[in-house]
C-alpha atoms as a PDB file:
ATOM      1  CA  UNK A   1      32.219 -13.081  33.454  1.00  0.00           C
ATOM      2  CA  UNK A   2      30.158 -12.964  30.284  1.00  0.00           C
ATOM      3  CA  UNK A   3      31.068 -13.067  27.116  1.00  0.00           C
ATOM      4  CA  UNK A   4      29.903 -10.772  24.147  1.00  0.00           C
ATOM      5  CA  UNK A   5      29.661 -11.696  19.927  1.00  0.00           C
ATOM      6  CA  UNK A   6      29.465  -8.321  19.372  1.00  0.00           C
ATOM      7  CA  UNK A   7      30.897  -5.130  20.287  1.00  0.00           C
ATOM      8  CA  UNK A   8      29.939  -1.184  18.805  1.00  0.00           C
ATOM      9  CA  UNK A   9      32.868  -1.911  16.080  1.00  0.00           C
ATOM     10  CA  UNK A  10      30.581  -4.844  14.323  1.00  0.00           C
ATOM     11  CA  UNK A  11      27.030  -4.015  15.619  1.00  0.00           C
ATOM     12  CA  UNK A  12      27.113  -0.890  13.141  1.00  0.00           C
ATOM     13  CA  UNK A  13      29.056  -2.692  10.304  1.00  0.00           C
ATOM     14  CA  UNK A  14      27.337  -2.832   7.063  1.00  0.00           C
ATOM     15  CA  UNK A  15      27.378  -6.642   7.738  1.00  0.00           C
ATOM     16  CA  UNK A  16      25.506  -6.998  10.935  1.00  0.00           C
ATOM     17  CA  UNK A  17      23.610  -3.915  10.759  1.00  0.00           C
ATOM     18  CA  UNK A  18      20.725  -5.825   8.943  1.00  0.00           C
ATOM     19  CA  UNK A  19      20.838  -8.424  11.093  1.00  0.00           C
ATOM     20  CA  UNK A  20      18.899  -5.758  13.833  1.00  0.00           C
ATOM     21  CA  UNK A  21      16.788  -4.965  10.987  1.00  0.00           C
ATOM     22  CA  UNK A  22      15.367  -8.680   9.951  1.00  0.00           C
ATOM     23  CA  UNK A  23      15.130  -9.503  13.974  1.00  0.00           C
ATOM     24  CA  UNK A  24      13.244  -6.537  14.070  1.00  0.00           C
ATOM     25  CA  UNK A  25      10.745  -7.130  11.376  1.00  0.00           C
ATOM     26  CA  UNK A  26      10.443 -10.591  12.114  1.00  0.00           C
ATOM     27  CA  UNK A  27       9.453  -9.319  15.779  1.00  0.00           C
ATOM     28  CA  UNK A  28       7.004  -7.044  14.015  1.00  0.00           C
ATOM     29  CA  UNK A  29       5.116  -9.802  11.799  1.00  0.00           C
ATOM     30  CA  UNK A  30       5.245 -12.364  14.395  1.00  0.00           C
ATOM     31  CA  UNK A  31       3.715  -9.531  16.845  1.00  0.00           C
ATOM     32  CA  UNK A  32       0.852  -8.635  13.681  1.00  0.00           C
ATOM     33  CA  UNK A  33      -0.048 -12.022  13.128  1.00  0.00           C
ATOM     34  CA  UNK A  34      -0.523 -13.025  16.131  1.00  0.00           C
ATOM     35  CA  UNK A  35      -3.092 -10.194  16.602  1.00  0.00           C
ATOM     36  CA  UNK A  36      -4.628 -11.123  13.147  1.00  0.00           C
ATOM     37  CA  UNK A  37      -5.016 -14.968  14.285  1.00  0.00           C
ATOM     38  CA  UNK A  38      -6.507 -13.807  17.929  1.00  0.00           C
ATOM     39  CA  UNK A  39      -6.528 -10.423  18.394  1.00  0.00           C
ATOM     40  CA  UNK A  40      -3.639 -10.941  21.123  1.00  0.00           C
ATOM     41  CA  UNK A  41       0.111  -9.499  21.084  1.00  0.00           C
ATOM     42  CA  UNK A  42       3.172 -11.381  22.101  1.00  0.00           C
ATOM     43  CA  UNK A  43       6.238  -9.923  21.687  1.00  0.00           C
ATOM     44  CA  UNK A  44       6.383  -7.536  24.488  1.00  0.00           C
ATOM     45  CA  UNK A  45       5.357  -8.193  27.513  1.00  0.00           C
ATOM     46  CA  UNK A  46       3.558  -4.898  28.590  1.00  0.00           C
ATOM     47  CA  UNK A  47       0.178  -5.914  27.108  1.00  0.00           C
ATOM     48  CA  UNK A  48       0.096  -9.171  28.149  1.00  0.00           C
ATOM     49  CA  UNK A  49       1.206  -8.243  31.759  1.00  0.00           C
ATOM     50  CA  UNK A  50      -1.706  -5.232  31.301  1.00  0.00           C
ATOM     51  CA  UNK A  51      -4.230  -8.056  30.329  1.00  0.00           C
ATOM     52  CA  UNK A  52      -2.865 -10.143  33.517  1.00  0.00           C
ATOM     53  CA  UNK A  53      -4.006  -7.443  35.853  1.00  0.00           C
ATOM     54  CA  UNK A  54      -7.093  -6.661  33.645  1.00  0.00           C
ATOM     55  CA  UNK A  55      -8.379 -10.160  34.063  1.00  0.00           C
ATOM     56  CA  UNK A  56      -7.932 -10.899  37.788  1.00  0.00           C
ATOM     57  CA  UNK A  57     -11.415 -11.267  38.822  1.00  0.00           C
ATOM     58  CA  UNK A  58     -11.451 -14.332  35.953  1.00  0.00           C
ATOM     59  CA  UNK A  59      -8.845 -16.157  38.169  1.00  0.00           C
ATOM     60  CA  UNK A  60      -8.445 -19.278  35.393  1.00  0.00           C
ATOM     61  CA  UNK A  61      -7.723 -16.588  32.076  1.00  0.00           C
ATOM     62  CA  UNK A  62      -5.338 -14.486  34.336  1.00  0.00           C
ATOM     63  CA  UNK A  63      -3.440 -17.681  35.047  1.00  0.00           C
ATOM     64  CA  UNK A  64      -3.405 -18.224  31.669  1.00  0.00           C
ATOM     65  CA  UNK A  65      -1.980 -14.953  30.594  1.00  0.00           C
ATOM     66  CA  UNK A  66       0.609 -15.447  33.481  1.00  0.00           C
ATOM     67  CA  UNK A  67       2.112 -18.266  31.477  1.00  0.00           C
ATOM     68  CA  UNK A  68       2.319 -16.135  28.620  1.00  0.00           C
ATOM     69  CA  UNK A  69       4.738 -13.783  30.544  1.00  0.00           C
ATOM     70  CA  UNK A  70       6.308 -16.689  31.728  1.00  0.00           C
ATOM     71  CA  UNK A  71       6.999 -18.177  28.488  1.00  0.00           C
ATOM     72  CA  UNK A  72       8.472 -14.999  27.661  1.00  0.00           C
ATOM     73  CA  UNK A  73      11.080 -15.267  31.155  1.00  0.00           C
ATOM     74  CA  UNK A  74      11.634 -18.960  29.691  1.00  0.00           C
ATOM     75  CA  UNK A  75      12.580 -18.389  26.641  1.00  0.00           C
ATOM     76  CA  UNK A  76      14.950 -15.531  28.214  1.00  0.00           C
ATOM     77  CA  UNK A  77      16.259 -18.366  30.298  1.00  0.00           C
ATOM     78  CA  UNK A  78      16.878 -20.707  27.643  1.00  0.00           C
ATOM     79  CA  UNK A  79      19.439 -18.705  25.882  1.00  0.00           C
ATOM     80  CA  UNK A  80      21.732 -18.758  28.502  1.00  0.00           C
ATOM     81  CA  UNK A  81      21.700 -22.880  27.998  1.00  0.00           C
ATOM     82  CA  UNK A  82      23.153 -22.072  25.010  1.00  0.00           C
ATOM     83  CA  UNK A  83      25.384 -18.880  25.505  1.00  0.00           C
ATOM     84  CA  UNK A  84      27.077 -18.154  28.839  1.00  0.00           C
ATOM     85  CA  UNK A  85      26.449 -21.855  30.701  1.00  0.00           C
ATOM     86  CA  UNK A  86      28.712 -23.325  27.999  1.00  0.00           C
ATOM     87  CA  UNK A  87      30.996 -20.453  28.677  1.00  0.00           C
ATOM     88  CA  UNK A  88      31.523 -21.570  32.907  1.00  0.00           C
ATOM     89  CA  UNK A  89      32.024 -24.664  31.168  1.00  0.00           C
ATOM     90  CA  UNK A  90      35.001 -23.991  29.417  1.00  0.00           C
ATOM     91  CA  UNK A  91      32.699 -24.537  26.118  1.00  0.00           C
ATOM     92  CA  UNK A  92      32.358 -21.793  23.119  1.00  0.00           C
ATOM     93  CA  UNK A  93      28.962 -20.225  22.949  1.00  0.00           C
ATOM     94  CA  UNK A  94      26.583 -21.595  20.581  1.00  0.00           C
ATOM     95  CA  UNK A  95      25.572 -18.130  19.121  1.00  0.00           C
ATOM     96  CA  UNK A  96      23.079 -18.974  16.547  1.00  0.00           C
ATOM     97  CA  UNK A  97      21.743 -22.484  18.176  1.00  0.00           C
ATOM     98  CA  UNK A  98      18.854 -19.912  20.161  1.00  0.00           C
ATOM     99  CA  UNK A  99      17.921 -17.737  16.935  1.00  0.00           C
ATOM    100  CA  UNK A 100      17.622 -21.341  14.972  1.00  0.00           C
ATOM    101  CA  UNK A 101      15.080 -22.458  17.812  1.00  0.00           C
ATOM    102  CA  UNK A 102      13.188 -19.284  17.374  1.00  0.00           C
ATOM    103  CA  UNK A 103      13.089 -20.346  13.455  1.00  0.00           C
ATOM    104  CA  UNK A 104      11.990 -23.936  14.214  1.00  0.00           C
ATOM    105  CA  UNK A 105       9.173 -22.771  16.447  1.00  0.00           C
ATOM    106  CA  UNK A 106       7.657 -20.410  14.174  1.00  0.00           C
ATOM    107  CA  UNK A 107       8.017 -23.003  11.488  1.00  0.00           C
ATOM    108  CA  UNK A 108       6.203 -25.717  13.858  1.00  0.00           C
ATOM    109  CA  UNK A 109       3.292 -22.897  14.641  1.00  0.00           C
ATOM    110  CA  UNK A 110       3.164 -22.531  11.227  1.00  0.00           C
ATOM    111  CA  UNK A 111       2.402 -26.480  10.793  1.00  0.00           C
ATOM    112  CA  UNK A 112       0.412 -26.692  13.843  1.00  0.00           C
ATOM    113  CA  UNK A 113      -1.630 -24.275  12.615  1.00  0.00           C
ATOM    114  CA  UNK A 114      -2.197 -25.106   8.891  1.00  0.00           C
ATOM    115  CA  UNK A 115      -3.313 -28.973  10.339  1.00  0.00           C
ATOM    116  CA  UNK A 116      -5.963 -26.978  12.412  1.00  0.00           C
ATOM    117  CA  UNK A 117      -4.364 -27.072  16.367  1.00  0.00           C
ATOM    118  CA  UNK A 118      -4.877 -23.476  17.004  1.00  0.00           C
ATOM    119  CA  UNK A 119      -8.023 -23.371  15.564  1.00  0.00           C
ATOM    120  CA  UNK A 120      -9.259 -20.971  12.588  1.00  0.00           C
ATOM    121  CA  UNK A 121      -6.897 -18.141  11.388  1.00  0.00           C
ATOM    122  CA  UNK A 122      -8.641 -14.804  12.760  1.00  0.00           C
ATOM    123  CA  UNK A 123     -12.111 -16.010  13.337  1.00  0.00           C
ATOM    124  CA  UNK A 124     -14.571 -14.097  15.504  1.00  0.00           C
ATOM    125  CA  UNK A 125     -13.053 -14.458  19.442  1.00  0.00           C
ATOM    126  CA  UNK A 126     -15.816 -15.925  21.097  1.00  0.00           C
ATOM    127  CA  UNK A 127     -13.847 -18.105  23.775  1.00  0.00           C
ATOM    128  CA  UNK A 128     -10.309 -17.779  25.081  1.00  0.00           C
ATOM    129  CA  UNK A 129      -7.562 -16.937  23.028  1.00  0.00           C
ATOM    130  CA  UNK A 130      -5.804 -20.274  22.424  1.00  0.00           C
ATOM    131  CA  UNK A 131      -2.714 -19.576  24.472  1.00  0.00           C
ATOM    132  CA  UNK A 132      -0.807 -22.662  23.925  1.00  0.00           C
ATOM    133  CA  UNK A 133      -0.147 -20.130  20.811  1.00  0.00           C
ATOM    134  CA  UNK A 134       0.229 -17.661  22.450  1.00  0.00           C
ATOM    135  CA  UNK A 135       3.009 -19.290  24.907  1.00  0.00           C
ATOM    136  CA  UNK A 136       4.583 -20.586  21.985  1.00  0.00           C
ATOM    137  CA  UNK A 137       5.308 -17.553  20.429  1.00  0.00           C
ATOM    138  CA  UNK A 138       6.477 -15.534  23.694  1.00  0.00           C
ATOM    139  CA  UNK A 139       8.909 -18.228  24.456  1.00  0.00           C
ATOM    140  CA  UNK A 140      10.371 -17.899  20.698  1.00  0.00           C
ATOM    141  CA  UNK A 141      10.411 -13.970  21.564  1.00  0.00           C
ATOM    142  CA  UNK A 142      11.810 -13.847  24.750  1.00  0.00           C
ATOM    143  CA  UNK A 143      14.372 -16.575  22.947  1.00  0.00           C
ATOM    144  CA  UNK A 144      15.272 -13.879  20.671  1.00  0.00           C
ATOM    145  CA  UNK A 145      15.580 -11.179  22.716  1.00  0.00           C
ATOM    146  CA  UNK A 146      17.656 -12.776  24.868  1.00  0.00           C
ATOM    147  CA  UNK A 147      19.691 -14.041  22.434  1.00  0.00           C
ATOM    148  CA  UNK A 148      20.045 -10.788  20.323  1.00  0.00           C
ATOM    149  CA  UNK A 149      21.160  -8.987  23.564  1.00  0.00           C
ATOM    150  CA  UNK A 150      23.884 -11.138  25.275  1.00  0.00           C
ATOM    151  CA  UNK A 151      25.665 -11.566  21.982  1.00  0.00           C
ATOM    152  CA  UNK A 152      26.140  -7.791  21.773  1.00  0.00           C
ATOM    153  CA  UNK A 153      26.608  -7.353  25.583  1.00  0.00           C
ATOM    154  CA  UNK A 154      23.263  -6.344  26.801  1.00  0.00           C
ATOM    155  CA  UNK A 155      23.176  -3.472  23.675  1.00  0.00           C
ATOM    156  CA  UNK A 156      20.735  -4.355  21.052  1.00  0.00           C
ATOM    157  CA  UNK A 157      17.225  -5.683  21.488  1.00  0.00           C
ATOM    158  CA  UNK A 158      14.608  -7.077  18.340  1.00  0.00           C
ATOM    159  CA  UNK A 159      11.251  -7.513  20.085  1.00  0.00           C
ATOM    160  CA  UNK A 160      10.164  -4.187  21.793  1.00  0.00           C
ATOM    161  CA  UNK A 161       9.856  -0.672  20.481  1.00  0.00           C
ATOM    162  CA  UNK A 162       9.579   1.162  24.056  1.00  0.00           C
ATOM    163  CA  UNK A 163      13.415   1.189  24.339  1.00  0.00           C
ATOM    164  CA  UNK A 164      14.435   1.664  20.617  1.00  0.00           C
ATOM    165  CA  UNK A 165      11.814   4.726  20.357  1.00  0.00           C
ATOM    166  CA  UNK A 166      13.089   6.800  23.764  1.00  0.00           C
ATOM    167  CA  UNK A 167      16.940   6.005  22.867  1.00  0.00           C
ATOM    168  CA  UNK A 168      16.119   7.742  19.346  1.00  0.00           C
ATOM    169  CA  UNK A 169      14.739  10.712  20.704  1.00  0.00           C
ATOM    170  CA  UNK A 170      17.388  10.505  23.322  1.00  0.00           C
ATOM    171  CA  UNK A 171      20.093  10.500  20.102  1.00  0.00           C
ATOM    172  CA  UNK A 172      18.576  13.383  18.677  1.00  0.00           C
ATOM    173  CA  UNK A 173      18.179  15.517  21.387  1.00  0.00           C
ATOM    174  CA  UNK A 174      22.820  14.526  21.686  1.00  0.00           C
ATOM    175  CA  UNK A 175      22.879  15.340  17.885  1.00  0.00           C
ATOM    176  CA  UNK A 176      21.066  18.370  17.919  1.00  0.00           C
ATOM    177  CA  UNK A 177      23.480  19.752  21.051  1.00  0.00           C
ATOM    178  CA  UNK A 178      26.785  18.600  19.984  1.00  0.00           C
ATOM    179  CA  UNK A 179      29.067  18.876  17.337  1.00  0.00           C
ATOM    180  CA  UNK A 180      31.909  16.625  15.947  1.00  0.00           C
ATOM    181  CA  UNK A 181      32.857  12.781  16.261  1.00  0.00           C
ATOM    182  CA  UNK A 182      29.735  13.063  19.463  1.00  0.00           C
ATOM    183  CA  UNK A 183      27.375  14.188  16.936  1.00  0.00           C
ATOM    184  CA  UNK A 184      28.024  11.565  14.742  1.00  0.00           C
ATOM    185  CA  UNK A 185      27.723   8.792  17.030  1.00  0.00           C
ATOM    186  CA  UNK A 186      24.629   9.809  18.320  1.00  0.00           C
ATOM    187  CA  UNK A 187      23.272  10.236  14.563  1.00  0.00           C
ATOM    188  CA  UNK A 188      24.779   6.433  13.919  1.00  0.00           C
ATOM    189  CA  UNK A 189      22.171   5.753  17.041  1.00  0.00           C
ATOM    190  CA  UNK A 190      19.589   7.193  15.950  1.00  0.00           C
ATOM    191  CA  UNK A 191      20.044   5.469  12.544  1.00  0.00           C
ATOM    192  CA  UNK A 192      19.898   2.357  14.037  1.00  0.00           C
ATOM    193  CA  UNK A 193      16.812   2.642  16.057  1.00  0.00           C
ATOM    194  CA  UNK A 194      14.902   4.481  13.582  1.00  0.00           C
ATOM    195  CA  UNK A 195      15.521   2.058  11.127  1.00  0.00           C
ATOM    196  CA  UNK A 196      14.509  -0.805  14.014  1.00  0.00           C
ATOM    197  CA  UNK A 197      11.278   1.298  14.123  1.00  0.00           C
ATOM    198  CA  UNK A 198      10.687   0.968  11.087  1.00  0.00           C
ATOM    199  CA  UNK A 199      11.665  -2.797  10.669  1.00  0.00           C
ATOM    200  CA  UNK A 200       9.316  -3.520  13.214  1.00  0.00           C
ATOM    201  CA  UNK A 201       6.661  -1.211  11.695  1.00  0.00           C
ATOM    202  CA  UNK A 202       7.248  -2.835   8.019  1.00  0.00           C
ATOM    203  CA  UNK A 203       6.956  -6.626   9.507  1.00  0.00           C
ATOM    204  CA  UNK A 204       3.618  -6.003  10.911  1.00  0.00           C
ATOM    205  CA  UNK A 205       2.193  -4.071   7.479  1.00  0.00           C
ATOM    206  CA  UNK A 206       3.686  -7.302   5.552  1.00  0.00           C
ATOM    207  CA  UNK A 207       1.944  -9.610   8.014  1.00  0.00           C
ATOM    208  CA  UNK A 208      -2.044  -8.132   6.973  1.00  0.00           C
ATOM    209  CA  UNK A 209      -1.467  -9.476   2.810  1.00  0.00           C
ATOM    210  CA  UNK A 210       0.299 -12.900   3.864  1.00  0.00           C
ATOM    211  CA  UNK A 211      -2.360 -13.631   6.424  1.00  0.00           C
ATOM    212  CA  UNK A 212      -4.759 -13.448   4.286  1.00  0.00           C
ATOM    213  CA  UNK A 213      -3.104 -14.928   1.610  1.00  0.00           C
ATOM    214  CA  UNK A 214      -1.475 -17.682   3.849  1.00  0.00           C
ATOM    215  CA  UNK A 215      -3.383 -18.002   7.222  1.00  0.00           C
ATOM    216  CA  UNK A 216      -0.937 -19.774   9.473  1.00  0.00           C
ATOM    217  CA  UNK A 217       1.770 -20.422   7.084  1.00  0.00           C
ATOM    218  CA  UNK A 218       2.885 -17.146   7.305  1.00  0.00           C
ATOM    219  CA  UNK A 219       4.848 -17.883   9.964  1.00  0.00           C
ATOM    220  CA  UNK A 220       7.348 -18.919   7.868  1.00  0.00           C
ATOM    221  CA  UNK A 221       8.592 -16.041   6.607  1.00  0.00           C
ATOM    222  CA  UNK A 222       9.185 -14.485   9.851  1.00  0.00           C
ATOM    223  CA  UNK A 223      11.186 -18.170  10.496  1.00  0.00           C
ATOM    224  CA  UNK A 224      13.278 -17.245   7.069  1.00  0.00           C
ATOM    225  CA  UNK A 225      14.139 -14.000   8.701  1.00  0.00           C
ATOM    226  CA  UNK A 226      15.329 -14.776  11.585  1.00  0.00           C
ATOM    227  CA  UNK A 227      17.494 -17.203   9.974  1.00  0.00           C
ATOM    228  CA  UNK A 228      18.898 -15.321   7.371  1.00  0.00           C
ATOM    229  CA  UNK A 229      19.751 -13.052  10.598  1.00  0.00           C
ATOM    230  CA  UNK A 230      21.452 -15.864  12.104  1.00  0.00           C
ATOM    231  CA  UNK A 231      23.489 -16.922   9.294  1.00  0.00           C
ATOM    232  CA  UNK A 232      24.920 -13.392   8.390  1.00  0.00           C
ATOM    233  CA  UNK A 233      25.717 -12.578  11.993  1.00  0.00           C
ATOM    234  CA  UNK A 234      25.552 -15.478  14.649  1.00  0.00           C
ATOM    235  CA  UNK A 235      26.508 -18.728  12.143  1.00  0.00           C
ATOM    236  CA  UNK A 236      29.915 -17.962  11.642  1.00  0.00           C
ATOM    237  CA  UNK A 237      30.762 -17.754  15.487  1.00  0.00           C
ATOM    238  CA  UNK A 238      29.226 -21.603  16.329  1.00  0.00           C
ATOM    239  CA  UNK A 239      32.716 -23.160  18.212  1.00  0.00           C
ATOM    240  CA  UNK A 240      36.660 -23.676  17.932  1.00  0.00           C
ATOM    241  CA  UNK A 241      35.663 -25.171  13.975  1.00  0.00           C
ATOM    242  CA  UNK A 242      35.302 -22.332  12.541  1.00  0.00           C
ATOM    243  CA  UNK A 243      38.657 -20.848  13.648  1.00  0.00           C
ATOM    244  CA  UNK A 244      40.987 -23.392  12.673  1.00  0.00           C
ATOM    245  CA  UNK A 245      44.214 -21.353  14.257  1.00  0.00           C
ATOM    246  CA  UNK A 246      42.262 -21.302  17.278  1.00  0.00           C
ATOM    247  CA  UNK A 247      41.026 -24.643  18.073  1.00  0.00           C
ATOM    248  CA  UNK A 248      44.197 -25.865  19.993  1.00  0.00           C
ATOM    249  CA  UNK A 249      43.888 -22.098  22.631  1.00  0.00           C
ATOM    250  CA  UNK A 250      40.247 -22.341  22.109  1.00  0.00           C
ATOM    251  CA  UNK A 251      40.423 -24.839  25.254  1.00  0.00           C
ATOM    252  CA  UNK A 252      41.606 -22.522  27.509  1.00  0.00           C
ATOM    253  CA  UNK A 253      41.134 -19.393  26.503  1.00  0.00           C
ATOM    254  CA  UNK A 254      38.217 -17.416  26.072  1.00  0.00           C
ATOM    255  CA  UNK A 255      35.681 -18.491  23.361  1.00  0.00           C
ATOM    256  CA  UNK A 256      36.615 -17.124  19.680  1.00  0.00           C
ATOM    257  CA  UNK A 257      35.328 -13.717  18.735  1.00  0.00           C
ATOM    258  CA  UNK A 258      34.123 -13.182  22.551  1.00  0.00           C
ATOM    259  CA  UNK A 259      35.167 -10.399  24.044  1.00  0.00           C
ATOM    260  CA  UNK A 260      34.108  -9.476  27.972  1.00  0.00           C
ATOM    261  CA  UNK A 261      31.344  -7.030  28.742  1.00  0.00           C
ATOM    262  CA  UNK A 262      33.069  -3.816  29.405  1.00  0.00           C
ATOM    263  CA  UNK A 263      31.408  -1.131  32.268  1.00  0.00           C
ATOM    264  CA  UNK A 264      29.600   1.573  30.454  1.00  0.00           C
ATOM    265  CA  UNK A 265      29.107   0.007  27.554  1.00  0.00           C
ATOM    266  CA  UNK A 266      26.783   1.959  25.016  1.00  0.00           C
ATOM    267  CA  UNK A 267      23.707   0.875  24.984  1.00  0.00           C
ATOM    268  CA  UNK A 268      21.783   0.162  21.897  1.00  0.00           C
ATOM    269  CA  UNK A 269      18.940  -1.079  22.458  1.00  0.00           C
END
């Protein structure tokens, strides 16, 4: 059975809460400059999918944007390495070990690029996008994603706005026809994805001045984020250590601070 960081009691706490909001913004710079360095998004997989179909008769660029989606699935994969599989294992979840990997990959695209692997920042596209990039990047996303959503139980998402923007007008169509402690909870959801909206929104604005102040180095503040992220909400959680009353039940018992995925959870994605 899996295991959850996070539950509706901490994922709206004034501690966590901005947690969703750097992931968010981070998504949304990482998404911006990638479109300002090649005029290609990463952090959601319905455009790249859409440019998969639209490039089918060019049988060697849809392959590559294939591997795009598929770093995407990978990175998605990857978290579970650290999360759940050390869970069957007896093992505590290493909650923040993914988000740290997302902030060492931006950090090495941000290298790469500055030493000239990608090629120029947002020069004219005359060839193929350079999707080793491109892979890079999805992997990190689909890393965070991943990572973001099995530590609160499938519930809250960073890298997409599809989701976050129905489940708002979803919560405000609730608020607007009930009253009481119902109203309020949907209002707290709305909050939430509003203000991942506008995370999202505000990292890709930020991303125009530091490109062009920065080029490829920008990609380091979207590497702070997400670790600032990971230290206020994921850090704390990393084994048996950090619970010293805990260590001697922590072998067979369920990890610290994991609690199971419950039916019917509420979804905030």
């Amino acid at each position: 059975m899996p295991y959850v960081l996070h539950t509706p009691d901490t994922i709206f706490s004034a501690r966590h809460t901005p947690s969703w909001l750097l992931l968010a913004g981070a998504s949304g710079m990482v998404n911006g400059l990638a479109f300002l360095a090649c005029e290609q998004y990463v952090t959601h997989v319905t455009g790249t999918a859409t440019r998969l179909g639209l490039e089918w008769p060019h049988a060697g660029i849809a392959l590559e944007y294939a591997v795009v989606v598929l770093s995407f699935i990978f990175g998605a994969m990857a978290s579970v390495l650290a999360l759940q599989a050390r869970v069957t294992q007896g093992k505590p979840p290493r909650w923040a070990t993914p988000l740290v990997i997302v902030a060492l990959t931006l950090t090495g695209v941000a290298l790469a690029g500055l030493t000239g692997v990608f090629g120029p920042f947002g020069g004219a596209i005359t060839t193929e996008p350079p999707f080793v990039l491109l892979s890079l990047l999805a992997f990190a996303s689909g890393l965070q994603n991943a990572a973001v959503a099995t530590s609160t139980g499938l519930a809250v998402r960073t890298t997409h706005l599809t989701g976050p923007a129905t489940d708002l007008g979803i919560h405000l169509g609730v608020a607007y026809f009930t009253k009481g402690e119902d109203r309020r909870a949907a209002l707290r959801g709305a909050l939430l994805r509003g203000g991942k909206v506008f995370a999202f929104v505000a990292g890709a604005g930020l991303a125009l001045p530091l490109a062009g102040a920065t080029g490829y180095l920008a990609f380091f503040v979207p590497a702070v984020g997400v670790l600032i992220a990971a230290g206020l909400s994921f850090i704390p959680a990393w084994g048996p250590s950090d619970f010293p009353d805990r260590e001697e039940s922590a072998q067979a018992d369920p990890p610290p601070a994991a609690e199971p995925v419950m039916a019917g959870a509420q979804s905030v994605r």
